[in-house]
PDB file of N, CA and C in Angstrom:
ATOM      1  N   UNK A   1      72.859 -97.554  72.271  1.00  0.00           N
ATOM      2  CA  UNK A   1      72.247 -97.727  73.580  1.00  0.00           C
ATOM      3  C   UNK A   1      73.235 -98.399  74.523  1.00  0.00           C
ATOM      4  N   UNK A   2      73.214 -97.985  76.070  1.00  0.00           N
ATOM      5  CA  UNK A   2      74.312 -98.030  76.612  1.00  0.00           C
ATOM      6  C   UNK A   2      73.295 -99.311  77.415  1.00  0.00           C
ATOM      7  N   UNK A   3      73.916-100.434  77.943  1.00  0.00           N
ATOM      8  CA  UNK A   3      72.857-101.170  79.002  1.00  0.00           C
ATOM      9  C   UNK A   3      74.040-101.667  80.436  1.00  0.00           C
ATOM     10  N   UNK A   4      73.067-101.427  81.285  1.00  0.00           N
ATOM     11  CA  UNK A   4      73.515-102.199  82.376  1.00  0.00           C
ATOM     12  C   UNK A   4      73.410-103.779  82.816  1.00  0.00           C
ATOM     13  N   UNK A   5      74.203-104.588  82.733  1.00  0.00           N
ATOM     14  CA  UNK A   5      74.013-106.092  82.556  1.00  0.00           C
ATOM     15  C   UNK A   5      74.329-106.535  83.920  1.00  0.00           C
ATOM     16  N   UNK A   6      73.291-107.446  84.329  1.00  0.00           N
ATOM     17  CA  UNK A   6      73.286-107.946  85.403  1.00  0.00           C
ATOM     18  C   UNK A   6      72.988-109.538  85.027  1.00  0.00           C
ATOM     19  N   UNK A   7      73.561-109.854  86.183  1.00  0.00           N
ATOM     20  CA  UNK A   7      74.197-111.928  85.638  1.00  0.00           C
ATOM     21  C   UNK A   7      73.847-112.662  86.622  1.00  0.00           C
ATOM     22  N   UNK A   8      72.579-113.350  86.798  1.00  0.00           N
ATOM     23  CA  UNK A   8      72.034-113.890  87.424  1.00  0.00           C
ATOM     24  C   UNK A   8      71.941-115.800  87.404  1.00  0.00           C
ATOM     25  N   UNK A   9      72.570-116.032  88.694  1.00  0.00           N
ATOM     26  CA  UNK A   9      72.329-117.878  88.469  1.00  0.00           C
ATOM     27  C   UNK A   9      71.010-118.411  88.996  1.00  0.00           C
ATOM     28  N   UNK A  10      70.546-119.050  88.314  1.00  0.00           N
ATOM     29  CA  UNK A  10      69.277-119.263  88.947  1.00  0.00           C
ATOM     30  C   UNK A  10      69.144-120.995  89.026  1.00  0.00           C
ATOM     31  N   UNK A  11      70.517-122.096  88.903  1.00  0.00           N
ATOM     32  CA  UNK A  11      70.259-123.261  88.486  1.00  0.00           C
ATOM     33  C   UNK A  11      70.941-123.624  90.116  1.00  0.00           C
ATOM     34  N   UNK A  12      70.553-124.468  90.907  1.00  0.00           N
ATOM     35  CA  UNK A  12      71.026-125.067  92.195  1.00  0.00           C
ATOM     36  C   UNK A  12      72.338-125.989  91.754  1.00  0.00           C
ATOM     37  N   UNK A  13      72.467-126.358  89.971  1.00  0.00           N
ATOM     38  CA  UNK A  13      73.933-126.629  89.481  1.00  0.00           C
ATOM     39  C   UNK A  13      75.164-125.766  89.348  1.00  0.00           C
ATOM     40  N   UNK A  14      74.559-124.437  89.483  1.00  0.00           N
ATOM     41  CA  UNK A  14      75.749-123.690  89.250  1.00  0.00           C
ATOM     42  C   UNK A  14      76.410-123.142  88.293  1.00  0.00           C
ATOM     43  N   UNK A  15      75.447-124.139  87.288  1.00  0.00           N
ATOM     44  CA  UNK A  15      75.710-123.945  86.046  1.00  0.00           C
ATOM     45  C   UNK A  15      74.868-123.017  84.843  1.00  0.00           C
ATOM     46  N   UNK A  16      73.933-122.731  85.817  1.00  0.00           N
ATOM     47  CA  UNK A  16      72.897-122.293  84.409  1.00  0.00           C
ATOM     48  C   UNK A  16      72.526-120.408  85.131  1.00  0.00           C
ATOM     49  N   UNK A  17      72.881-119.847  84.066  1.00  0.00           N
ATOM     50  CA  UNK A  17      72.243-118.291  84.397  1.00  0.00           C
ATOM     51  C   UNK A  17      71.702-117.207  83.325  1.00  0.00           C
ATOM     52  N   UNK A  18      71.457-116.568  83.776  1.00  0.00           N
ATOM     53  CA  UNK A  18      70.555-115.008  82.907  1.00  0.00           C
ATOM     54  C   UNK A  18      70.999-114.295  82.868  1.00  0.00           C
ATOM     55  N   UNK A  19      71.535-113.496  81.851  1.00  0.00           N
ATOM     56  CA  UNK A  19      71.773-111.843  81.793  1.00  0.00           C
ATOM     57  C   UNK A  19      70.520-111.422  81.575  1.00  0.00           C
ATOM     58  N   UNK A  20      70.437-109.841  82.361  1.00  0.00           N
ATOM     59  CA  UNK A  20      69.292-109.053  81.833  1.00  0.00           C
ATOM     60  C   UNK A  20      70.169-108.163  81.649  1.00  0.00           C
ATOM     61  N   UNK A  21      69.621-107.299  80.676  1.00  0.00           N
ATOM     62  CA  UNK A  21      70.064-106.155  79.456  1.00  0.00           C
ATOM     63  C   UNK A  21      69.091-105.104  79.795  1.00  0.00           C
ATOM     64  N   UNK A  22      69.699-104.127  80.878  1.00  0.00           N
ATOM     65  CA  UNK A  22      68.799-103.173  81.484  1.00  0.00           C
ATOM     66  C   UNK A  22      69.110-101.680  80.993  1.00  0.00           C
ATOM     67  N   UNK A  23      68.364-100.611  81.217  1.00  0.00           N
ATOM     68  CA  UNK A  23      68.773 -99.433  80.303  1.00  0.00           C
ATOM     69  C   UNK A  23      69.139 -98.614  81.267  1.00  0.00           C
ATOM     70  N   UNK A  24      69.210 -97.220  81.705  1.00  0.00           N
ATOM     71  CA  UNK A  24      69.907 -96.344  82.455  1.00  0.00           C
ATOM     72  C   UNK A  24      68.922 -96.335  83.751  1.00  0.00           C
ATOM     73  N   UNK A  25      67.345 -96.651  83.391  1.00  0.00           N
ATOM     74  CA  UNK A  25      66.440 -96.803  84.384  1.00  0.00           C
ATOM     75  C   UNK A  25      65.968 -97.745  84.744  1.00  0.00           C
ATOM     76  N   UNK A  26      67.043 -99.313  84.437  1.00  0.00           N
ATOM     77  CA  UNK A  26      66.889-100.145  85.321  1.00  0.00           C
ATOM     78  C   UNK A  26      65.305-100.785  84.567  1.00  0.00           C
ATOM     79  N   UNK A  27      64.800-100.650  83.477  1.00  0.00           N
ATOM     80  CA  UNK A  27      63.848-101.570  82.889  1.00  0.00           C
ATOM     81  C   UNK A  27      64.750-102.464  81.642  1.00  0.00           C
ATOM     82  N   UNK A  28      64.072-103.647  82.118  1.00  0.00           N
ATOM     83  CA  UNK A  28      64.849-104.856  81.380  1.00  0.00           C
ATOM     84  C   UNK A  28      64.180-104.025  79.927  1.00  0.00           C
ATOM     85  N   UNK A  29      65.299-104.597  78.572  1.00  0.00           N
ATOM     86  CA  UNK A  29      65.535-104.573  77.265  1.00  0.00           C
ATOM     87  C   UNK A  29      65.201-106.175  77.022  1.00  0.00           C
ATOM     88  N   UNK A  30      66.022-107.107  77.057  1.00  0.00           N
ATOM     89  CA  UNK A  30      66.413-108.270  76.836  1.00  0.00           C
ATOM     90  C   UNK A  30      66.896-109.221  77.596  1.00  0.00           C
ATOM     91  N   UNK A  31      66.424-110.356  77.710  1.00  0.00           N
ATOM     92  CA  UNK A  31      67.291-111.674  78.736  1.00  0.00           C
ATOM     93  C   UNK A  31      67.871-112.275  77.549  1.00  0.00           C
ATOM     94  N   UNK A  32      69.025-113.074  78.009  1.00  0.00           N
ATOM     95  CA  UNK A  32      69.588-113.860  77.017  1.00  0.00           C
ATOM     96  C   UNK A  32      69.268-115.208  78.817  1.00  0.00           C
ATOM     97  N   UNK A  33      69.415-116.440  78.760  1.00  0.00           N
ATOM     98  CA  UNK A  33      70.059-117.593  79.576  1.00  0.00           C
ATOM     99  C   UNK A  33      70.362-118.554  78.758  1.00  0.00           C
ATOM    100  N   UNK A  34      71.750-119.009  79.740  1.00  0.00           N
ATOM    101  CA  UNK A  34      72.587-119.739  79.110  1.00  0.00           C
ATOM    102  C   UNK A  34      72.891-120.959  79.513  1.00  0.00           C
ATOM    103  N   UNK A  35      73.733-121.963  79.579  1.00  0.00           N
ATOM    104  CA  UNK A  35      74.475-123.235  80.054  1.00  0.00           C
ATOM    105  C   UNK A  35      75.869-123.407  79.785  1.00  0.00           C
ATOM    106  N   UNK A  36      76.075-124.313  81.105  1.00  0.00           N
ATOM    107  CA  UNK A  36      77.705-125.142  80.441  1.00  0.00           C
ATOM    108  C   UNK A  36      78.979-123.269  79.884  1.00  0.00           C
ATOM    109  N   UNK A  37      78.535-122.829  81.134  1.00  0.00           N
ATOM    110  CA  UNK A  37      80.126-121.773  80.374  1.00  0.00           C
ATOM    111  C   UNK A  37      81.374-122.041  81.194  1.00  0.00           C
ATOM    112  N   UNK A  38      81.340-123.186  82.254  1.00  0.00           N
ATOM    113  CA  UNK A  38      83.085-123.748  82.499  1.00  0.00           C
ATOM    114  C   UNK A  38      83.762-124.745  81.238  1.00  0.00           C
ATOM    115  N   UNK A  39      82.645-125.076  80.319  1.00  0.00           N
ATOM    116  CA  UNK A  39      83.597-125.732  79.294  1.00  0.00           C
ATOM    117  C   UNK A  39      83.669-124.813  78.205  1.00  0.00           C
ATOM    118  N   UNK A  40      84.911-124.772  77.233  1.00  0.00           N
ATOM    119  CA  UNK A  40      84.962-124.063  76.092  1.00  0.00           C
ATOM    120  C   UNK A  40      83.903-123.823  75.077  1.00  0.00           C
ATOM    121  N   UNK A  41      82.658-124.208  75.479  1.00  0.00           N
ATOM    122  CA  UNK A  41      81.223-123.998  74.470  1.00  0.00           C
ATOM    123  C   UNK A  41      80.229-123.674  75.567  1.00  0.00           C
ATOM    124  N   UNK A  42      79.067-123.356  74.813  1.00  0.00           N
ATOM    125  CA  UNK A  42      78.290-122.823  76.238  1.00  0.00           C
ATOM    126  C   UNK A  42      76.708-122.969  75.324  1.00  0.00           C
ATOM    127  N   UNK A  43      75.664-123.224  75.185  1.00  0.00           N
ATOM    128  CA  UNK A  43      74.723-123.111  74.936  1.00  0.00           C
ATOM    129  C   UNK A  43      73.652-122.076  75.537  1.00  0.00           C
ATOM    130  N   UNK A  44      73.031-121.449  74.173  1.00  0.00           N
ATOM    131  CA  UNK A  44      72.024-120.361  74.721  1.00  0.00           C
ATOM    132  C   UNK A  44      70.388-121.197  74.648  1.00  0.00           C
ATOM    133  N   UNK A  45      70.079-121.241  75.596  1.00  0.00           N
ATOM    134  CA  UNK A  45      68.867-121.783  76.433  1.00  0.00           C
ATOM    135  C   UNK A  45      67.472-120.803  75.730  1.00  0.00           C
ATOM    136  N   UNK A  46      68.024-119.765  76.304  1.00  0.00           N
ATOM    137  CA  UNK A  46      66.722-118.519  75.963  1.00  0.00           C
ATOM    138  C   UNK A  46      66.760-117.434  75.469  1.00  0.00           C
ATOM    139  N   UNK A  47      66.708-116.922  74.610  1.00  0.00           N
ATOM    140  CA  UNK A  47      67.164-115.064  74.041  1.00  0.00           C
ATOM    141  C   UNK A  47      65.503-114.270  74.186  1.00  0.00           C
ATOM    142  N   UNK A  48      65.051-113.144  74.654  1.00  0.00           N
ATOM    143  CA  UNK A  48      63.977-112.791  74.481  1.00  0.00           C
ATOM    144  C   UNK A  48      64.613-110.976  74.148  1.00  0.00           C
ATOM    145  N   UNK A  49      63.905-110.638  73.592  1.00  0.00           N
ATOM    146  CA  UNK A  49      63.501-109.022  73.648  1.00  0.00           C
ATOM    147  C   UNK A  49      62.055-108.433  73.457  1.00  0.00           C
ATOM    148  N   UNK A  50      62.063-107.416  74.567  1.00  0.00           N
ATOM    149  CA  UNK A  50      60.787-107.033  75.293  1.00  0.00           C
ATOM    150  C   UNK A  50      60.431-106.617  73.391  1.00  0.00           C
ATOM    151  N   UNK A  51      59.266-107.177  73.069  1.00  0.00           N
ATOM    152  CA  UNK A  51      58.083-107.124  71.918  1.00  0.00           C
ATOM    153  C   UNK A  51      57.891-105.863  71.524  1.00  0.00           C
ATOM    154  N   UNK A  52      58.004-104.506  72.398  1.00  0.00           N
ATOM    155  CA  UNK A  52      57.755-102.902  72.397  1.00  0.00           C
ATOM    156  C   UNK A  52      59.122-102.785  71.901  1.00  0.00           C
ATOM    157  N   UNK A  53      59.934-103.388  71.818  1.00  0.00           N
ATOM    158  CA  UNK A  53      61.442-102.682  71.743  1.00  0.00           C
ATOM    159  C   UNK A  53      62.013-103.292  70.141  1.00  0.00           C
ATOM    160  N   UNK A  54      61.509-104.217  69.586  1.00  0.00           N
ATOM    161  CA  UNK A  54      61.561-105.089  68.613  1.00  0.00           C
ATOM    162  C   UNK A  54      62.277-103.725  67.023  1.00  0.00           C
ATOM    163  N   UNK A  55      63.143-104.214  66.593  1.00  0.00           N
ATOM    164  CA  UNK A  55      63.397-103.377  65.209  1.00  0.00           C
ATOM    165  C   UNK A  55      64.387-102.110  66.182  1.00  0.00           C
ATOM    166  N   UNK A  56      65.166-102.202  67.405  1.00  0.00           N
ATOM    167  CA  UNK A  56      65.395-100.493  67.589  1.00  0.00           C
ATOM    168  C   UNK A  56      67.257-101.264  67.829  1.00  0.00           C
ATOM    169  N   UNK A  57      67.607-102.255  67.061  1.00  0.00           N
ATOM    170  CA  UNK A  57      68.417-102.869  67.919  1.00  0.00           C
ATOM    171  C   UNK A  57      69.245-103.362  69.062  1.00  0.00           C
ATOM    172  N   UNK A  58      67.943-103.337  69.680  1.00  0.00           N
ATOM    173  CA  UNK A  58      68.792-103.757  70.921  1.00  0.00           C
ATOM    174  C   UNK A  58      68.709-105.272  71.159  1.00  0.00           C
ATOM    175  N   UNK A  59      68.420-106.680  70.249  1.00  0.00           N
ATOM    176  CA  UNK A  59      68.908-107.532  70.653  1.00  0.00           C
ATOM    177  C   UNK A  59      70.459-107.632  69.702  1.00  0.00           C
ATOM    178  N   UNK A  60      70.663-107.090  68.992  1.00  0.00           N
ATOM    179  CA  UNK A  60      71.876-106.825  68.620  1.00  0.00           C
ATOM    180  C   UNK A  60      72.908-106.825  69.035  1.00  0.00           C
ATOM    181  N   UNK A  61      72.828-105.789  69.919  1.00  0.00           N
ATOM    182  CA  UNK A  61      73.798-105.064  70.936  1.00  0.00           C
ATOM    183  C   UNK A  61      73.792-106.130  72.238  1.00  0.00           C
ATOM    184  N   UNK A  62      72.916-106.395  72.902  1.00  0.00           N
ATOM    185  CA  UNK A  62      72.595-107.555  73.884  1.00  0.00           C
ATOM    186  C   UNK A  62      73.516-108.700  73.225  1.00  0.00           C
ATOM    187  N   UNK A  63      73.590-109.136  72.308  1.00  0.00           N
ATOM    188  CA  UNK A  63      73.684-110.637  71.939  1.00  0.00           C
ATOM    189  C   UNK A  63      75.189-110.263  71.602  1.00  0.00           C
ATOM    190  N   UNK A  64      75.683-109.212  71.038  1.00  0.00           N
ATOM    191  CA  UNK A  64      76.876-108.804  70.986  1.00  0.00           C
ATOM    192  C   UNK A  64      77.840-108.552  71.968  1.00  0.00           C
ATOM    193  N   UNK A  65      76.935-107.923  73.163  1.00  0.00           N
ATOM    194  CA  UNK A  65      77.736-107.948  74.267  1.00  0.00           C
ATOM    195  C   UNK A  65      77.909-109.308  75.289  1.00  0.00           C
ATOM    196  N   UNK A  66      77.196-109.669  75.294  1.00  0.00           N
ATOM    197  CA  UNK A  66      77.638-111.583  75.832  1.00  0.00           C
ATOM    198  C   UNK A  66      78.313-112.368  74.896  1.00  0.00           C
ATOM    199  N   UNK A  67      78.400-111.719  73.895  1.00  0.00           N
ATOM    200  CA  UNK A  67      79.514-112.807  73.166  1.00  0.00           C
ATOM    201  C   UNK A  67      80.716-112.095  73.543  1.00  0.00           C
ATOM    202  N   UNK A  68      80.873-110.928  73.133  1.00  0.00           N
ATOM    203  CA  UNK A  68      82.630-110.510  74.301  1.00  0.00           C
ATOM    204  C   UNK A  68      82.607-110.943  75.456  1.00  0.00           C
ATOM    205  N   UNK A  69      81.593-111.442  76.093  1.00  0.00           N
ATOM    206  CA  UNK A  69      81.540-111.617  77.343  1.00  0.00           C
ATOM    207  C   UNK A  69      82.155-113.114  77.241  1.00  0.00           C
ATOM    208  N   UNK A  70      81.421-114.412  76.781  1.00  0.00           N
ATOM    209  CA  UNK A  70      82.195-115.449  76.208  1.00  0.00           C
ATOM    210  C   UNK A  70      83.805-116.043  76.194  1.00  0.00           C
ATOM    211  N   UNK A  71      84.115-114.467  74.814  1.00  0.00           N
ATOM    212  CA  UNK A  71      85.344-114.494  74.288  1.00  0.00           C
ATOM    213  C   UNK A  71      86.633-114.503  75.234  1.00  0.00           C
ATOM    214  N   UNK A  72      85.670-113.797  76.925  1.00  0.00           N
ATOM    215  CA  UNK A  72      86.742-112.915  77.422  1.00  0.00           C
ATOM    216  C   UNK A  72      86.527-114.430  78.755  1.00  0.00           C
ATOM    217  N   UNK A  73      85.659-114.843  78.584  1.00  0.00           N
ATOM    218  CA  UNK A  73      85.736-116.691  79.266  1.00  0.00           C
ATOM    219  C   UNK A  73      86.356-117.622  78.873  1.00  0.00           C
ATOM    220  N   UNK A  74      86.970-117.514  77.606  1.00  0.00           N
ATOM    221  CA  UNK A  74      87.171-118.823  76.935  1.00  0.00           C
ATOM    222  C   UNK A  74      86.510-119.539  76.466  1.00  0.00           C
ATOM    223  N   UNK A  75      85.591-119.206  76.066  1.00  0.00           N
ATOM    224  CA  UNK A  75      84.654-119.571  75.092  1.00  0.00           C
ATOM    225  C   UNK A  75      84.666-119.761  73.885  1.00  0.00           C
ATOM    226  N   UNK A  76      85.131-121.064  72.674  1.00  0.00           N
ATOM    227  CA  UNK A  76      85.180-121.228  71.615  1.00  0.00           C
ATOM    228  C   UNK A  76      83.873-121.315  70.837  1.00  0.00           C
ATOM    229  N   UNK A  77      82.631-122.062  71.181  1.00  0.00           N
ATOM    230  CA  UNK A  77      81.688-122.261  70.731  1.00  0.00           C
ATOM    231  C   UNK A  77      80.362-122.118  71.342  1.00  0.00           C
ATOM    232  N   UNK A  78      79.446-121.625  70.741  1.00  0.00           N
ATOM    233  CA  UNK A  78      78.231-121.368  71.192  1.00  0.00           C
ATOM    234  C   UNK A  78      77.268-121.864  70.173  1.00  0.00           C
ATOM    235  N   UNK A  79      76.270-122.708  71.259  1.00  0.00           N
ATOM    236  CA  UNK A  79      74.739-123.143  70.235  1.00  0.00           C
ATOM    237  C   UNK A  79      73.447-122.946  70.667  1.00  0.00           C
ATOM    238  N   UNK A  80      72.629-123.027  70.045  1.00  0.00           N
ATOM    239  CA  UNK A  80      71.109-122.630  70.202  1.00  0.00           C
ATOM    240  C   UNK A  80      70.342-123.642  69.308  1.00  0.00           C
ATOM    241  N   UNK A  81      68.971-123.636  69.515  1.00  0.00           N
ATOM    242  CA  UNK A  81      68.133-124.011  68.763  1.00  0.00           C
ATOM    243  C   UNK A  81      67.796-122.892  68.471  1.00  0.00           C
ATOM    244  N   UNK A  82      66.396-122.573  67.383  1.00  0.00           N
ATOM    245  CA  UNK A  82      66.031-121.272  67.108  1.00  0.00           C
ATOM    246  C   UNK A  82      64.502-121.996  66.623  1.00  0.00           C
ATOM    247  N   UNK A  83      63.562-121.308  67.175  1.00  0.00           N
ATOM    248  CA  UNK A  83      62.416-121.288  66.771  1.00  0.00           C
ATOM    249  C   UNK A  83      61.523-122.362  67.941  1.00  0.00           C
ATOM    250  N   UNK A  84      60.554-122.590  67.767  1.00  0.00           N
ATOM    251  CA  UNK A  84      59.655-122.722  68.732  1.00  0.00           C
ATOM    252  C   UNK A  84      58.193-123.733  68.510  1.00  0.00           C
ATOM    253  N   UNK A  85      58.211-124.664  68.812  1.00  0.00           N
ATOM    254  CA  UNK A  85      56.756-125.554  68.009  1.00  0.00           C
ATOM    255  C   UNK A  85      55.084-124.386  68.176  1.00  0.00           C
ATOM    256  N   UNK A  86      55.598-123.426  69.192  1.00  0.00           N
ATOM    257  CA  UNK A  86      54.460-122.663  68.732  1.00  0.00           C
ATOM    258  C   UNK A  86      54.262-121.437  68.416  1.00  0.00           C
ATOM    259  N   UNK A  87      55.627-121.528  67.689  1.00  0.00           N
ATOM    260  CA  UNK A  87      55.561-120.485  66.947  1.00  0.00           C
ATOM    261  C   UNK A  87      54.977-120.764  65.454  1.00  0.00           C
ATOM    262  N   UNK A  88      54.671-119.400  64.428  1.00  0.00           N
ATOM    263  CA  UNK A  88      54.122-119.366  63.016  1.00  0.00           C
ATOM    264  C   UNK A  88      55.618-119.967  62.357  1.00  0.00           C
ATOM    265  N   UNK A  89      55.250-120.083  61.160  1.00  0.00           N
ATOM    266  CA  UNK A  89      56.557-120.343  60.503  1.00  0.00           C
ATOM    267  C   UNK A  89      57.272-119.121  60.215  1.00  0.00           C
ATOM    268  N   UNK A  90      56.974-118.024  60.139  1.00  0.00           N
ATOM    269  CA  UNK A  90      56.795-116.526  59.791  1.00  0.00           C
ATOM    270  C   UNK A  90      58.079-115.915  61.152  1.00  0.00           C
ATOM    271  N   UNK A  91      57.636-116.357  62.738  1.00  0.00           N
ATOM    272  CA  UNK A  91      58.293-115.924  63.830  1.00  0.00           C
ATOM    273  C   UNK A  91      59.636-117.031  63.820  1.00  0.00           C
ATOM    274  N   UNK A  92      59.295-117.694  63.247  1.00  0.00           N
ATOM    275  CA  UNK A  92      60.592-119.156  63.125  1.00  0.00           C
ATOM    276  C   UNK A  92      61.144-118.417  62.813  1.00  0.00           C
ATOM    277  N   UNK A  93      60.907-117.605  61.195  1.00  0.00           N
ATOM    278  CA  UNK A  93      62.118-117.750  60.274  1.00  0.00           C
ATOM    279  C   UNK A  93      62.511-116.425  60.829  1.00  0.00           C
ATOM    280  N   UNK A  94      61.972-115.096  61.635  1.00  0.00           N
ATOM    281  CA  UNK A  94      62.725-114.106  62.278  1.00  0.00           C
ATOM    282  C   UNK A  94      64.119-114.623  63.055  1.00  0.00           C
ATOM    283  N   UNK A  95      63.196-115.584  64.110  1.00  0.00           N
ATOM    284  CA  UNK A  95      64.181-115.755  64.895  1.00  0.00           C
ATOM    285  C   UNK A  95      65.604-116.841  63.975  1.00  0.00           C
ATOM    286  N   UNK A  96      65.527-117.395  62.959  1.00  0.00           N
ATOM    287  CA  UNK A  96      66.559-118.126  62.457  1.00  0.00           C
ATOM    288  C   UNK A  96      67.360-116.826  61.952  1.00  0.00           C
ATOM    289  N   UNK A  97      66.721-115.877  61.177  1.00  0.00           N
ATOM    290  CA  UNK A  97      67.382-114.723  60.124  1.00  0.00           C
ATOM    291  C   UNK A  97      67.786-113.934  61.200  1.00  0.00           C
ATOM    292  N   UNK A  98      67.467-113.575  62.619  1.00  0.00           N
ATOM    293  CA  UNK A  98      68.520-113.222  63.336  1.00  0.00           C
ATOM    294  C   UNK A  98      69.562-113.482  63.774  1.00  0.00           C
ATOM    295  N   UNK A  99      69.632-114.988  64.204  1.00  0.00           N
ATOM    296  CA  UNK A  99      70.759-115.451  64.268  1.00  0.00           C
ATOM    297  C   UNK A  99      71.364-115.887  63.205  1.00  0.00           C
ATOM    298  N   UNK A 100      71.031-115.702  61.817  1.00  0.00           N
ATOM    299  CA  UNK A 100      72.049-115.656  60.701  1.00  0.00           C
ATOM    300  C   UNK A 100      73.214-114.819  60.385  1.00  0.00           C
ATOM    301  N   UNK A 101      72.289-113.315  61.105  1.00  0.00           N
ATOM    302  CA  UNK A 101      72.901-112.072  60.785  1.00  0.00           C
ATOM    303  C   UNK A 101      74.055-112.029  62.003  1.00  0.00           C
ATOM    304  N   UNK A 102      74.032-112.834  63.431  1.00  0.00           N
ATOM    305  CA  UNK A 102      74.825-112.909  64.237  1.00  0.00           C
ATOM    306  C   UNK A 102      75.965-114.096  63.950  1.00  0.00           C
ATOM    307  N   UNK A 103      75.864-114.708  62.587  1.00  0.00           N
ATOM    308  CA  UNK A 103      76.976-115.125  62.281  1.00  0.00           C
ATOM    309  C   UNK A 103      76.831-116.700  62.513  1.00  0.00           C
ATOM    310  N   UNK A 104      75.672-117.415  62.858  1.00  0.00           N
ATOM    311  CA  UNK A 104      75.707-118.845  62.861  1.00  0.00           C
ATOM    312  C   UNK A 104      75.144-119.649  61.925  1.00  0.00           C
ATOM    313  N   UNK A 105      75.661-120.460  62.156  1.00  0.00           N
ATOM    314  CA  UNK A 105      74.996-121.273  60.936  1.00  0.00           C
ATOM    315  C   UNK A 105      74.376-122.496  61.608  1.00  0.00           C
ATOM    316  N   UNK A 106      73.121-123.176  60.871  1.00  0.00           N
ATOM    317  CA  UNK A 106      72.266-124.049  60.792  1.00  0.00           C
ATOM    318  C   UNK A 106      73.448-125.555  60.753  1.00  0.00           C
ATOM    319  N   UNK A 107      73.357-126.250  61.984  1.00  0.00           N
ATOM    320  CA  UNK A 107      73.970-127.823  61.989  1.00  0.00           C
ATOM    321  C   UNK A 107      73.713-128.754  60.900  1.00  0.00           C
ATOM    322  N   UNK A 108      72.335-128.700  60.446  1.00  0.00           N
ATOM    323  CA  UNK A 108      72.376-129.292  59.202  1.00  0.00           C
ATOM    324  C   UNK A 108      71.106-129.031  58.332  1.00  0.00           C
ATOM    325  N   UNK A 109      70.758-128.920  57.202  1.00  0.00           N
ATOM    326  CA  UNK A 109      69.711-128.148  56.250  1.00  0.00           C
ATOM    327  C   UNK A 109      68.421-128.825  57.089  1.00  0.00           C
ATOM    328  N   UNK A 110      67.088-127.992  56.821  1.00  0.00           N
ATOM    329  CA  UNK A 110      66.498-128.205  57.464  1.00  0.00           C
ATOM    330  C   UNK A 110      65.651-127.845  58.564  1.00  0.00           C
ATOM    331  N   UNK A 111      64.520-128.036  59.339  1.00  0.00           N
ATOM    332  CA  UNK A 111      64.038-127.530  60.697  1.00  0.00           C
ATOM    333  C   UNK A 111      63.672-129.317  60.666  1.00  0.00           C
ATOM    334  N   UNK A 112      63.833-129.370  62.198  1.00  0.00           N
ATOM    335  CA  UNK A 112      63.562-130.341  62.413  1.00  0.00           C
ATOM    336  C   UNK A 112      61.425-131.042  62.672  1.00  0.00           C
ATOM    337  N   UNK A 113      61.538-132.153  63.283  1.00  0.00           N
ATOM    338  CA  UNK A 113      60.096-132.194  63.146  1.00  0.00           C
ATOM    339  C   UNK A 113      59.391-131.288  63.854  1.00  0.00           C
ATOM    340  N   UNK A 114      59.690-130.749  64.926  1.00  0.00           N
ATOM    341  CA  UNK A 114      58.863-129.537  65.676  1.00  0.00           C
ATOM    342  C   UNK A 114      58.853-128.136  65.045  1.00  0.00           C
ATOM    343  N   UNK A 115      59.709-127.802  63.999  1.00  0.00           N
ATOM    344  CA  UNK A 115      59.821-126.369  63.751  1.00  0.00           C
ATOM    345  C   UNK A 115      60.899-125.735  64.464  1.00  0.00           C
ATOM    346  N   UNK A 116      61.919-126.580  64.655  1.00  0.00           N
ATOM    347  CA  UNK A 116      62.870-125.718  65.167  1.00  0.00           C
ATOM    348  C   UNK A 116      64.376-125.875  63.917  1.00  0.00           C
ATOM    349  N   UNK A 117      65.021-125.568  64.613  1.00  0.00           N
ATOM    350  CA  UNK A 117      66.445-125.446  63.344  1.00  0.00           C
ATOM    351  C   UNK A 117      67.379-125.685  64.873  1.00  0.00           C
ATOM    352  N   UNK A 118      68.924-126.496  64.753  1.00  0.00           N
ATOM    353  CA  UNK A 118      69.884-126.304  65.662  1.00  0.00           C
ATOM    354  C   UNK A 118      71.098-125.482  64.964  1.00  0.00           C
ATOM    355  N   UNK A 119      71.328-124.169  65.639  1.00  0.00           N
ATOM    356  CA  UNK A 119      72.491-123.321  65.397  1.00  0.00           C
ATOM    357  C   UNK A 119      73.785-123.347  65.882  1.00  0.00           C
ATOM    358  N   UNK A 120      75.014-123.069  65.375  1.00  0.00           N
ATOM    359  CA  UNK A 120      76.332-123.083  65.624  1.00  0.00           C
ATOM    360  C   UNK A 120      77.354-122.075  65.166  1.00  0.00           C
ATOM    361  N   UNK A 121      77.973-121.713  66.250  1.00  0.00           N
ATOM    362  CA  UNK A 121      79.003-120.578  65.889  1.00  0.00           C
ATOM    363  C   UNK A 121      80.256-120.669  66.590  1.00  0.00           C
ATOM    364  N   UNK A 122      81.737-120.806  66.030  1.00  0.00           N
ATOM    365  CA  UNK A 122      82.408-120.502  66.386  1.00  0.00           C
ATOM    366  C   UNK A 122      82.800-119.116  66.419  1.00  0.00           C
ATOM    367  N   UNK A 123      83.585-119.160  67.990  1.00  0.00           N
ATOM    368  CA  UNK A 123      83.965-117.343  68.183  1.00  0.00           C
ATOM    369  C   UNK A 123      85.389-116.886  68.377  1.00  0.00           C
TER     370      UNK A 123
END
């Protein structure tokens, strides 16, 4: 799947923005938002993919293409939390086993007291 990415700031710092991950007709796939990408690390804030689109990989490809995007910033490191206090434990562990398969690893064993986990990847 081919997407059109559009890069949106939405923080009055300057610092904080959105990709949307749009398809040939201009309906969003996926947002990723992010932080902090003038320093060599950058934190991901938010990853979503539209719920109808789930299993066809396209947060794959999305999450793949902002990390070249990153690489091609100077970007050494990227982090996330993963999971959600209201989420099941069931949607936790999707969203952790996705970002396993994207190559990060868990800061230290564990979810913390809310149900979340903090992730890390060098790129």
């Amino acid at each position: 799947m081919r997407f059109k990415v559009e890069d949106i700031e939405w923080s009055n710092t300057g610092g904080d923005r959105t990709r949307y991950f749009k398809d040939a007709q201009g309906v969003t796939k996926a947002t990723l938002s992010y932080t902090n990408i003038k320093k060599a690390y950058t934190f991901i804030t938010d990853f979503f993919v539209n719920p109808f689109e789930k299993g066809q990989g396209i947060g794959t490809k999305a999450y793949q293409l902002f990390e070249n995007f990153l690489k091609s910033e100077g970007v050494k490191e990227i982090e996330l939390v993963a999971g959600d206090p209201s989420f099941s434990e069931q949607k936790s562990e999707q969203a952790e086993n996705f970002w396993f398969k994207m190559g990060f690893r868990p800061v230290r064993e564990g979810r913390g007291r809310v149900g979340t986990r903090k992730f890390k990847k060098q790129i």
